[in-house]
Protein backbone atom coordinates (compact mmCIF):
# COMPACT_ATOMS: atom_id res chain seq x y z
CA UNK A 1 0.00 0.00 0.00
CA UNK A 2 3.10 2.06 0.63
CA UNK A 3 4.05 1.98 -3.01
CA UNK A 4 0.61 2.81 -4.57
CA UNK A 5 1.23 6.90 -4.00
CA UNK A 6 4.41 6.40 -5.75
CA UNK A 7 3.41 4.61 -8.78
CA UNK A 8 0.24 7.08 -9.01
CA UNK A 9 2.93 10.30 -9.36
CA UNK A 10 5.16 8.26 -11.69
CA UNK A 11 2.27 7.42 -13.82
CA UNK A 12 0.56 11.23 -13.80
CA UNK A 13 4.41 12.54 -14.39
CA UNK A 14 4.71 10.38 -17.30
CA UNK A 15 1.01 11.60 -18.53
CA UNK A 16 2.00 15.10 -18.28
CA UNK A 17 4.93 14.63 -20.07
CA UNK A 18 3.61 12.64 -22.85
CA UNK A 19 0.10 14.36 -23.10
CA UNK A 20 1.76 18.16 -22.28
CA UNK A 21 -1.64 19.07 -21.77
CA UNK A 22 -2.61 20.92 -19.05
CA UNK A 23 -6.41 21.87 -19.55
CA UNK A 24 -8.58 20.83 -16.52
CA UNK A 25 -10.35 18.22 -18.57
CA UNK A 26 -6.79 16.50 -19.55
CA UNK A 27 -6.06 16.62 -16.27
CA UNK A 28 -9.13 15.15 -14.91
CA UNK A 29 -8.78 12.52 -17.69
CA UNK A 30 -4.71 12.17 -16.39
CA UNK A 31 -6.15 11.98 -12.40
CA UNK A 32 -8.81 9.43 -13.78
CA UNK A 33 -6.84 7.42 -15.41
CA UNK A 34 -3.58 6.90 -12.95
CA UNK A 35 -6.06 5.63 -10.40
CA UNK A 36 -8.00 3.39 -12.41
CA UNK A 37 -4.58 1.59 -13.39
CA UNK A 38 -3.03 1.90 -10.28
CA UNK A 39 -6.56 0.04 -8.50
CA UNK A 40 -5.75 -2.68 -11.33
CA UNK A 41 -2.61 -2.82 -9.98
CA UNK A 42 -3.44 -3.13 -6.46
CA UNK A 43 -5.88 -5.09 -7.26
CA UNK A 44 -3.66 -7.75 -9.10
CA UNK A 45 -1.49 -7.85 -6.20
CA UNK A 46 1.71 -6.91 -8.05
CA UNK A 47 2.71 -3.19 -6.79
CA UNK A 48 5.06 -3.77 -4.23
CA UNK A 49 8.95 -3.14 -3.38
CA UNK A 50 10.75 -5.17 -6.05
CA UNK A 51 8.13 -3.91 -9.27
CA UNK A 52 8.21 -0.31 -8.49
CA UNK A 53 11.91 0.13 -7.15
CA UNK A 54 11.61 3.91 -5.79
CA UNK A 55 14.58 3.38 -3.37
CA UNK A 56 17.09 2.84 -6.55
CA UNK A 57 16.78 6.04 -7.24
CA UNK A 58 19.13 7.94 -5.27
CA UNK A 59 21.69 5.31 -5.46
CA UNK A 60 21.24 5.21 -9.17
CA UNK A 61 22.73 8.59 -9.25
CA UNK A 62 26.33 7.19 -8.79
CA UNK A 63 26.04 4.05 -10.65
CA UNK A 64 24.24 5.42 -13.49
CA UNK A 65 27.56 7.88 -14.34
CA UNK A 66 30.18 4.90 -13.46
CA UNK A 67 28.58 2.39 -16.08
CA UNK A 68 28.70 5.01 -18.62
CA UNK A 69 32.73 5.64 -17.93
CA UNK A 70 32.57 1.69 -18.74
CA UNK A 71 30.50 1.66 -21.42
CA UNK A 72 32.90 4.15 -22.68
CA UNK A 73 36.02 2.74 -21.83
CA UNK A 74 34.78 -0.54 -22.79
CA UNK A 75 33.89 0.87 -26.67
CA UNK A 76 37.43 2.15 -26.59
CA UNK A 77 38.75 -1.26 -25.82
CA UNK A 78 36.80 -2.78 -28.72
CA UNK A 79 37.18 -0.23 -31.12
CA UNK A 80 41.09 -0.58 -30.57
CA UNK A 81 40.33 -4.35 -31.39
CA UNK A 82 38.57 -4.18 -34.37
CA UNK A 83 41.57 -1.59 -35.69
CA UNK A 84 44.39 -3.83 -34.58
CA UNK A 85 45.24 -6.47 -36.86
CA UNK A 86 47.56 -7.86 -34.23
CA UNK A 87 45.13 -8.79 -31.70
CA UNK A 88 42.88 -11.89 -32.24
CA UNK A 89 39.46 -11.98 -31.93
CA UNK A 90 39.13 -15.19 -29.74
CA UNK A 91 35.61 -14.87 -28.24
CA UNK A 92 34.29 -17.36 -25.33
CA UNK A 93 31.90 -18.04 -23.08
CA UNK A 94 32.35 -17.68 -19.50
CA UNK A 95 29.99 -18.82 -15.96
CA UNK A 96 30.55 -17.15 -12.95
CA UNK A 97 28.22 -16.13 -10.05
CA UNK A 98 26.20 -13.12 -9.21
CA UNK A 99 25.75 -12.11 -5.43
CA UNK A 100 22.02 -10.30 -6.19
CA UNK A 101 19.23 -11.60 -4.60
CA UNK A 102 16.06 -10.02 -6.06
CA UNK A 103 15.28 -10.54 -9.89
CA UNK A 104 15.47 -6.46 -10.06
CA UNK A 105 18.97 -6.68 -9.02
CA UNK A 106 19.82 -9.48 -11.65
CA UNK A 107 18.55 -7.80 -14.74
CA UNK A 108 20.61 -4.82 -13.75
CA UNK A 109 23.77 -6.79 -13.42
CA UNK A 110 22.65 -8.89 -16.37
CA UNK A 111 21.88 -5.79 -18.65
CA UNK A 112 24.55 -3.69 -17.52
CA UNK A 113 26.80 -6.80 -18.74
CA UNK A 114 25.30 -6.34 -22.00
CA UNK A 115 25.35 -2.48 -22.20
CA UNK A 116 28.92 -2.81 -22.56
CA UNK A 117 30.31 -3.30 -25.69
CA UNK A 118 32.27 -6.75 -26.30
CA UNK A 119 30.26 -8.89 -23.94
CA UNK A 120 26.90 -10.64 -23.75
CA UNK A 121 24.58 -12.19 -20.93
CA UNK A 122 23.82 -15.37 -22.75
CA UNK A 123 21.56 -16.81 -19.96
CA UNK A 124 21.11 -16.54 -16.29
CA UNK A 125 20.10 -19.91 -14.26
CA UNK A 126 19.75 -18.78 -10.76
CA UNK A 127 22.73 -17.06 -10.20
CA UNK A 128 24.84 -18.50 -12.33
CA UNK A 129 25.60 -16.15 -15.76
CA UNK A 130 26.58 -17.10 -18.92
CA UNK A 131 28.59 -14.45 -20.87
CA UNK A 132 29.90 -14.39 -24.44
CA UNK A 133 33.02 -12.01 -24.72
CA UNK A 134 34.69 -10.93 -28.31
CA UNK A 135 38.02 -11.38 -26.58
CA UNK A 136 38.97 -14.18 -23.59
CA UNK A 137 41.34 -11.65 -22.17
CA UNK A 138 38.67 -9.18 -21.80
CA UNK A 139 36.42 -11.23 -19.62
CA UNK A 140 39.11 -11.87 -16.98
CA UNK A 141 36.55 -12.02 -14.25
CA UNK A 142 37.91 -8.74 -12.54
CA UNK A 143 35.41 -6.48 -14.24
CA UNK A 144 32.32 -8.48 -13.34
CA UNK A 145 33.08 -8.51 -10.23
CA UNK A 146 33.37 -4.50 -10.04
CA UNK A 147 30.26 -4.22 -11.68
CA UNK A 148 28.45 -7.26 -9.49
CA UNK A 149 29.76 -5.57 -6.18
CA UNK A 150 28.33 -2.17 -7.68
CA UNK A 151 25.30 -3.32 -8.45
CA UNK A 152 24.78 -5.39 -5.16
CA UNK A 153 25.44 -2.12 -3.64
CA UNK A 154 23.08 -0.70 -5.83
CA UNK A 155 20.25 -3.09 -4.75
CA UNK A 156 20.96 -2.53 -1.22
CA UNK A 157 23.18 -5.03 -0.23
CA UNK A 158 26.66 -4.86 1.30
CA UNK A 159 29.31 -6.63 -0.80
């Protein structure tokens, strides 16, 4: 119950910004429908911590900016392979753990994973990940577990 006034201002936000406008009957028609799908929602059971992940946001703010930098960094890295006729493309597939423990925290870690350039999430089975890399050197292991301590810390957990 918590949650429902925050999904009802996320949803007339996003109204406002996609209708932009701000006659009373749009407004009544924004106010209208934000609570009929926000009952639904209640109603189905599924507004709760995990689905609408308010909390994130603040912490968001300095994880957002550091997966950028690797993003970056990373398109630097692959850009320098693709140009380099020396180094050898030698992709692979590699399993290693993730410490989340919410599905919210996994398809961060497993998306982030893909965000950056040169490496896949190929599956997740529990917490074991599958990722494809363009280059076995690049997927040392040391970089995961940056970005899985980042994101752990990013769901709320100490690690």
């Amino acid at each position: 119950m918590k949650h429902a006034p925050w999904l009802w201002a996320i949803l007339f936000a996003l109204w406002l910004v996609l209708s932009w406008h701000f006659t009373p009957l749009f407004l009544f028609f924004g106010v209208v429908t934000c609570s009929v799908a926000v009952f639904v929602a209640m109603r189905m059971a599924i507004v709760d911590g995990e689905s609408l992940p308010v909390h994130l946001v603040w912490r968001a703010a300095t994880y957002v900016p550091w997966l950028v930098w690797e993003i970056f960094k990373s398109n630097v890295r692959v850009a320098r392979i693709i140009l380099s006729p020396r180094i050898r493309v030698d992709p692979s597939i590699v399993h290693f753990r993730a410490s989340q423990r919410t599905d919210l925290g996994r398809f961060i870690y497993a998306n982030s994973i893909t965000l950056t350039p040169g490496t896949v999430t190929t599956g997740i089975v529990g917490d074991d990940f599958e990722v494809h890399a363009i280059v076995q050197e690049e997927i040392d292991g040391t970089e995961e577990n940056v970005m899985n301590r980042r994101v752990a810390r990013l769901e709320g957990e100490v690690a």
